[in-house]
Every structure is written in C-alpha cells, then in structure tokens.
N, C-alpha and C. Protein backbone atom coordinates (compact mmCIF):
# COMPACT_ATOMS: atom_id res chain seq x y z
N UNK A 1 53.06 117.53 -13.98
CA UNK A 1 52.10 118.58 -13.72
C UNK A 1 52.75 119.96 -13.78
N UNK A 2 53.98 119.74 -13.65
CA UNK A 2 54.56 121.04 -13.29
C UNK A 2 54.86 122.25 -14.78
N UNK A 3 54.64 121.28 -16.33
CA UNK A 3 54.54 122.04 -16.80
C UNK A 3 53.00 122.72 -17.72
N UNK A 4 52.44 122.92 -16.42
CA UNK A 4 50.96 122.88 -16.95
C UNK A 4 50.89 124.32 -16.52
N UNK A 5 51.75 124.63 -15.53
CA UNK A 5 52.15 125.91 -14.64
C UNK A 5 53.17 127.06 -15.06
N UNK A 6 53.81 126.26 -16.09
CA UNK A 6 55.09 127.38 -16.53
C UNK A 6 54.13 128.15 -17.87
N UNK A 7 54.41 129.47 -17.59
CA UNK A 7 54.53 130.33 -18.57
C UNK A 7 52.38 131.15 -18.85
N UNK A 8 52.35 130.88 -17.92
CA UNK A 8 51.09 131.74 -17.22
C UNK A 8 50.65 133.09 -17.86
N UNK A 9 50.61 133.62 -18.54
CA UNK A 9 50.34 134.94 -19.06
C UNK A 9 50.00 135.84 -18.06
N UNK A 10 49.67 137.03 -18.19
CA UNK A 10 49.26 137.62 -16.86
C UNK A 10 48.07 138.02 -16.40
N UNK A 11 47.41 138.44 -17.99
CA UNK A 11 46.40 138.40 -18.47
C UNK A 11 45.39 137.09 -18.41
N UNK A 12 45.90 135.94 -18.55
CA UNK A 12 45.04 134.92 -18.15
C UNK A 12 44.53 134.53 -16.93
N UNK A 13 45.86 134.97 -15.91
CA UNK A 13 45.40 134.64 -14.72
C UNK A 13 44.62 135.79 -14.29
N UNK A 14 44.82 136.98 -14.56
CA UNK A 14 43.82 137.88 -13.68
C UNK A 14 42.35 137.41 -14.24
N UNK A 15 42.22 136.92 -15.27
CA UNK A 15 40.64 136.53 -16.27
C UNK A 15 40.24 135.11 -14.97
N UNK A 16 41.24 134.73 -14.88
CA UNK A 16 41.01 133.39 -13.69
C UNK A 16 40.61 134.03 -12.45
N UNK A 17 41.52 134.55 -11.94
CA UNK A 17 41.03 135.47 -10.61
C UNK A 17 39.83 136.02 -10.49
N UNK A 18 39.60 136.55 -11.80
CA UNK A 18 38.02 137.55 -11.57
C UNK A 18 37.28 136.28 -11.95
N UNK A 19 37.42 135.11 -12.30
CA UNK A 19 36.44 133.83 -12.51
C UNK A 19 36.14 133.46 -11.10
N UNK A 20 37.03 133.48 -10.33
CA UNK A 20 36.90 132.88 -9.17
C UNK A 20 36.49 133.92 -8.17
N UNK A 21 35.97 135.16 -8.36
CA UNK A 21 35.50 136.41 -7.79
C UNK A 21 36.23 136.96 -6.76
N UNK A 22 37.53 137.07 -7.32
CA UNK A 22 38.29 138.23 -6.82
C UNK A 22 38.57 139.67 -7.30
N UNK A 23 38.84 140.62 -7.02
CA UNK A 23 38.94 141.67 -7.54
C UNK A 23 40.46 143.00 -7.28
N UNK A 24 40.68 143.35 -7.90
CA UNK A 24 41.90 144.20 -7.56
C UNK A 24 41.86 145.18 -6.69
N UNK A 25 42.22 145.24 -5.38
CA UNK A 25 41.74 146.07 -4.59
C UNK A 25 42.25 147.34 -5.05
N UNK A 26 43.71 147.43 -4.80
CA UNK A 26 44.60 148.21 -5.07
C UNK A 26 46.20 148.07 -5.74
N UNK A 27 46.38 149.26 -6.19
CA UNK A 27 48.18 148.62 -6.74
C UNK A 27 49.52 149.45 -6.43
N UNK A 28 49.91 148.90 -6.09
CA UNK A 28 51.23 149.79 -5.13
C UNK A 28 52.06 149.60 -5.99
N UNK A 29 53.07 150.55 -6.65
CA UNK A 29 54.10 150.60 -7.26
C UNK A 29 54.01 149.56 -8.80
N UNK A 30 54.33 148.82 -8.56
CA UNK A 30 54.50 147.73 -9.39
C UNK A 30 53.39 146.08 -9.33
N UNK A 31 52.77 146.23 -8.14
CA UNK A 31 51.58 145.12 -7.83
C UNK A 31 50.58 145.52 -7.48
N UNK A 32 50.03 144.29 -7.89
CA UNK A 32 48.50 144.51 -8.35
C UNK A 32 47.94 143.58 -6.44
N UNK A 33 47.21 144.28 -5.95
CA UNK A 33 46.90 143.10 -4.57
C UNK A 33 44.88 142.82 -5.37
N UNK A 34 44.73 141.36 -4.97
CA UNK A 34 43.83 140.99 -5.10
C UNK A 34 43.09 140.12 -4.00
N UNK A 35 41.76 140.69 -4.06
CA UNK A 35 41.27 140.41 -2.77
C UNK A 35 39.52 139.60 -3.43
N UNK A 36 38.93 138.79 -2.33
CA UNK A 36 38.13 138.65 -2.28
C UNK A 36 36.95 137.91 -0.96
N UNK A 37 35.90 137.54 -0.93
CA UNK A 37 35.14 136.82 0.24
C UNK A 37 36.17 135.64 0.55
N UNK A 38 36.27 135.21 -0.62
CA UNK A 38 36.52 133.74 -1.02
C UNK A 38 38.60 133.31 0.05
N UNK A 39 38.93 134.39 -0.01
CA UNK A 39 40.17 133.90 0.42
C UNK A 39 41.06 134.90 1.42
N UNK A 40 41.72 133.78 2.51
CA UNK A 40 41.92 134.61 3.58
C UNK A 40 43.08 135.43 3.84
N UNK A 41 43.93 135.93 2.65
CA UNK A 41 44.53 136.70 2.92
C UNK A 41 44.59 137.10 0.86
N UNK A 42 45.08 138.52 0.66
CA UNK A 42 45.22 138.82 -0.42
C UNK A 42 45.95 138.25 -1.22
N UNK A 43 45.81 137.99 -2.76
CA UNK A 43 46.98 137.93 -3.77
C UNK A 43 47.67 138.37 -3.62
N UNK A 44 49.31 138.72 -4.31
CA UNK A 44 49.64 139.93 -5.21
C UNK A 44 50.41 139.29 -6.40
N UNK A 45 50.35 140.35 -7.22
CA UNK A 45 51.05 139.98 -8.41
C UNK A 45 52.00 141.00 -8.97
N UNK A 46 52.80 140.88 -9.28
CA UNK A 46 53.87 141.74 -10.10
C UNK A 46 53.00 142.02 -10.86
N UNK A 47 52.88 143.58 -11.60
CA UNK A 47 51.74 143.42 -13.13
C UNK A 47 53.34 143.56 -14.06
N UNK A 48 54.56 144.02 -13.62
CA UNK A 48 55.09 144.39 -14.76
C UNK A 48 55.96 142.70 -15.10
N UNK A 49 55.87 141.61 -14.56
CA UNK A 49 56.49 140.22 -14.57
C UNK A 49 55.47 139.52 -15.55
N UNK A 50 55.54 139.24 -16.78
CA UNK A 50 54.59 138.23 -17.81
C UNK A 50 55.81 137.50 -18.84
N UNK A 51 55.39 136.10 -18.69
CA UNK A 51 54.52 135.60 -17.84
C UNK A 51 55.24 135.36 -16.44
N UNK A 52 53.79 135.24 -15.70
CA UNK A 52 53.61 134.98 -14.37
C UNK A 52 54.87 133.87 -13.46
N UNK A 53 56.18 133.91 -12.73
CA UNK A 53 56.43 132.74 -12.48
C UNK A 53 55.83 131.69 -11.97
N UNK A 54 56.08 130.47 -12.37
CA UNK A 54 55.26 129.35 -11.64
C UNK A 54 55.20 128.88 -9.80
N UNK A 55 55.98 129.43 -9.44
CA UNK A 55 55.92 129.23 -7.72
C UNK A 55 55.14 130.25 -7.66
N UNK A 56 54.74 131.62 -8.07
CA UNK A 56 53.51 132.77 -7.60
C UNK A 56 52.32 132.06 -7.83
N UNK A 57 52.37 131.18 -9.17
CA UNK A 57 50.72 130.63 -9.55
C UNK A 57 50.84 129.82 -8.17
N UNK A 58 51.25 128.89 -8.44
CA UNK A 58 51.08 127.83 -7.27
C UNK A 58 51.17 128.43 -5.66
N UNK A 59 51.45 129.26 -5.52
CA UNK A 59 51.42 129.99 -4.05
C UNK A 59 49.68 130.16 -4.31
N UNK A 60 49.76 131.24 -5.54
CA UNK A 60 48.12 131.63 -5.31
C UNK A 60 46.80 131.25 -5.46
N UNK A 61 47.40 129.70 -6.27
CA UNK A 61 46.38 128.74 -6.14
C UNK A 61 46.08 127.97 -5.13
N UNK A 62 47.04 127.62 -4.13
CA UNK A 62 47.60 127.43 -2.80
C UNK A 62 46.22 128.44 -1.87
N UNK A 63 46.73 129.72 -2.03
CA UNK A 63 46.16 130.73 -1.17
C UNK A 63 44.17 130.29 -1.47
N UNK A 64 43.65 130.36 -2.49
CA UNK A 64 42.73 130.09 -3.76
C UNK A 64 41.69 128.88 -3.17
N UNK A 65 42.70 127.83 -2.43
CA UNK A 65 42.37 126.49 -2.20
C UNK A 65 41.81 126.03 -3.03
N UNK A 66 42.11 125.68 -4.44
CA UNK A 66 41.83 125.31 -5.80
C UNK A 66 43.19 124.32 -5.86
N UNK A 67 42.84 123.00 -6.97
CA UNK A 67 44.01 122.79 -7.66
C UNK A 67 44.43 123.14 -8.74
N UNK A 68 45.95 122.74 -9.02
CA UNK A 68 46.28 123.12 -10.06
C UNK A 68 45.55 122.62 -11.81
N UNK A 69 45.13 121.53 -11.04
CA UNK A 69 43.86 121.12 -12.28
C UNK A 69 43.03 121.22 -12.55
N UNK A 70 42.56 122.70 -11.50
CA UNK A 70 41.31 123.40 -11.95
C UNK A 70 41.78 124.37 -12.72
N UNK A 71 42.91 125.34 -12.38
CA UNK A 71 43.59 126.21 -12.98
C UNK A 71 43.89 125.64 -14.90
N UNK A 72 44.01 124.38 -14.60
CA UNK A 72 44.24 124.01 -16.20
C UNK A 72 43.77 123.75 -16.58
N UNK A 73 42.30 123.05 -16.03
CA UNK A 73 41.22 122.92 -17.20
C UNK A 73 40.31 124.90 -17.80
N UNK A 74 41.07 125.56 -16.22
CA UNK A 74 40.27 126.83 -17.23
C UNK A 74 40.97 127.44 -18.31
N UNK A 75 42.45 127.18 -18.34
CA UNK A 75 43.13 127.27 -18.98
C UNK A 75 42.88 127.06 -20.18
N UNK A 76 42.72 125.87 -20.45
CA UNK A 76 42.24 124.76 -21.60
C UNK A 76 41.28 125.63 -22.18
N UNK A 77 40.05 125.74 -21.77
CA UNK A 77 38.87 126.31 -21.91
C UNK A 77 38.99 127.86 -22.62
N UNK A 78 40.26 128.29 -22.30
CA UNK A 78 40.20 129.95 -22.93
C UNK A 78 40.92 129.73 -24.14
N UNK A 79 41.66 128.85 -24.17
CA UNK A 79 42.28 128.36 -25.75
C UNK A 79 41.44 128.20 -26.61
C-alpha cells in the first residue's frame, strides 16, 4: 500500500482537499494551513515541497479520517 502514497503531487492533493471540502485558510511563510467543518484540527502543507512526502499524506489522511484507499481511488480517477 505504501507505494500508492509515494510521490503525491501537490497539486493533486490540494484538488483532493477541496474534494473533501476543505479550504486554505491562510499561508504563513512557506505553508499553506487548511481548514474545514469536516476536521478537527487544521492541515498544513509545505506549498514549496512537490511532491508531497508520504508520512504528511498519511498524517493528513489520518487527520481527514479517510483511508488511504479512498485517497487512491481519487487518485485513479484524475488520471
């Protein structure tokens, strides 16, 4: 499973994030924080790190309470 997670674009995942109705609150320096109803404490993301490392996806799919095999079938789906 684990390489379903490597090499994340950065761009894909924020297209995921706003799927799952989060939104960018604000961005401090170098990160992007993402917030929404849906989850109880914010994202963040490096914007200048692409692709994404795989322990951040999985933290924020973690955070998300999604699995990682939802993350890859949307994946799939934007290919």
């Amino acid at each position: 499973m684990s390489n379903k997670l490597k090499n994340v674009s950065l761009r894909l995942f924020r297209q995921y994030l706003t799927s799952k109705g989060l939104k960018c609150i604000r961005t401090n320096g170098g990160h992007e924080i993402w917030a929404g109803a849906s989850v109880a404490r914010p994202i963040v993301l490096q914007s200048h790190v692409d692709p994404i490392p795989e322990f951040i996806v999985r933290n924020s799919l973690r955070t998300l309470q999604v699995s990682a095999e939802d993350f890859y079938q949307y994946k799939i789906s934007q290919n």
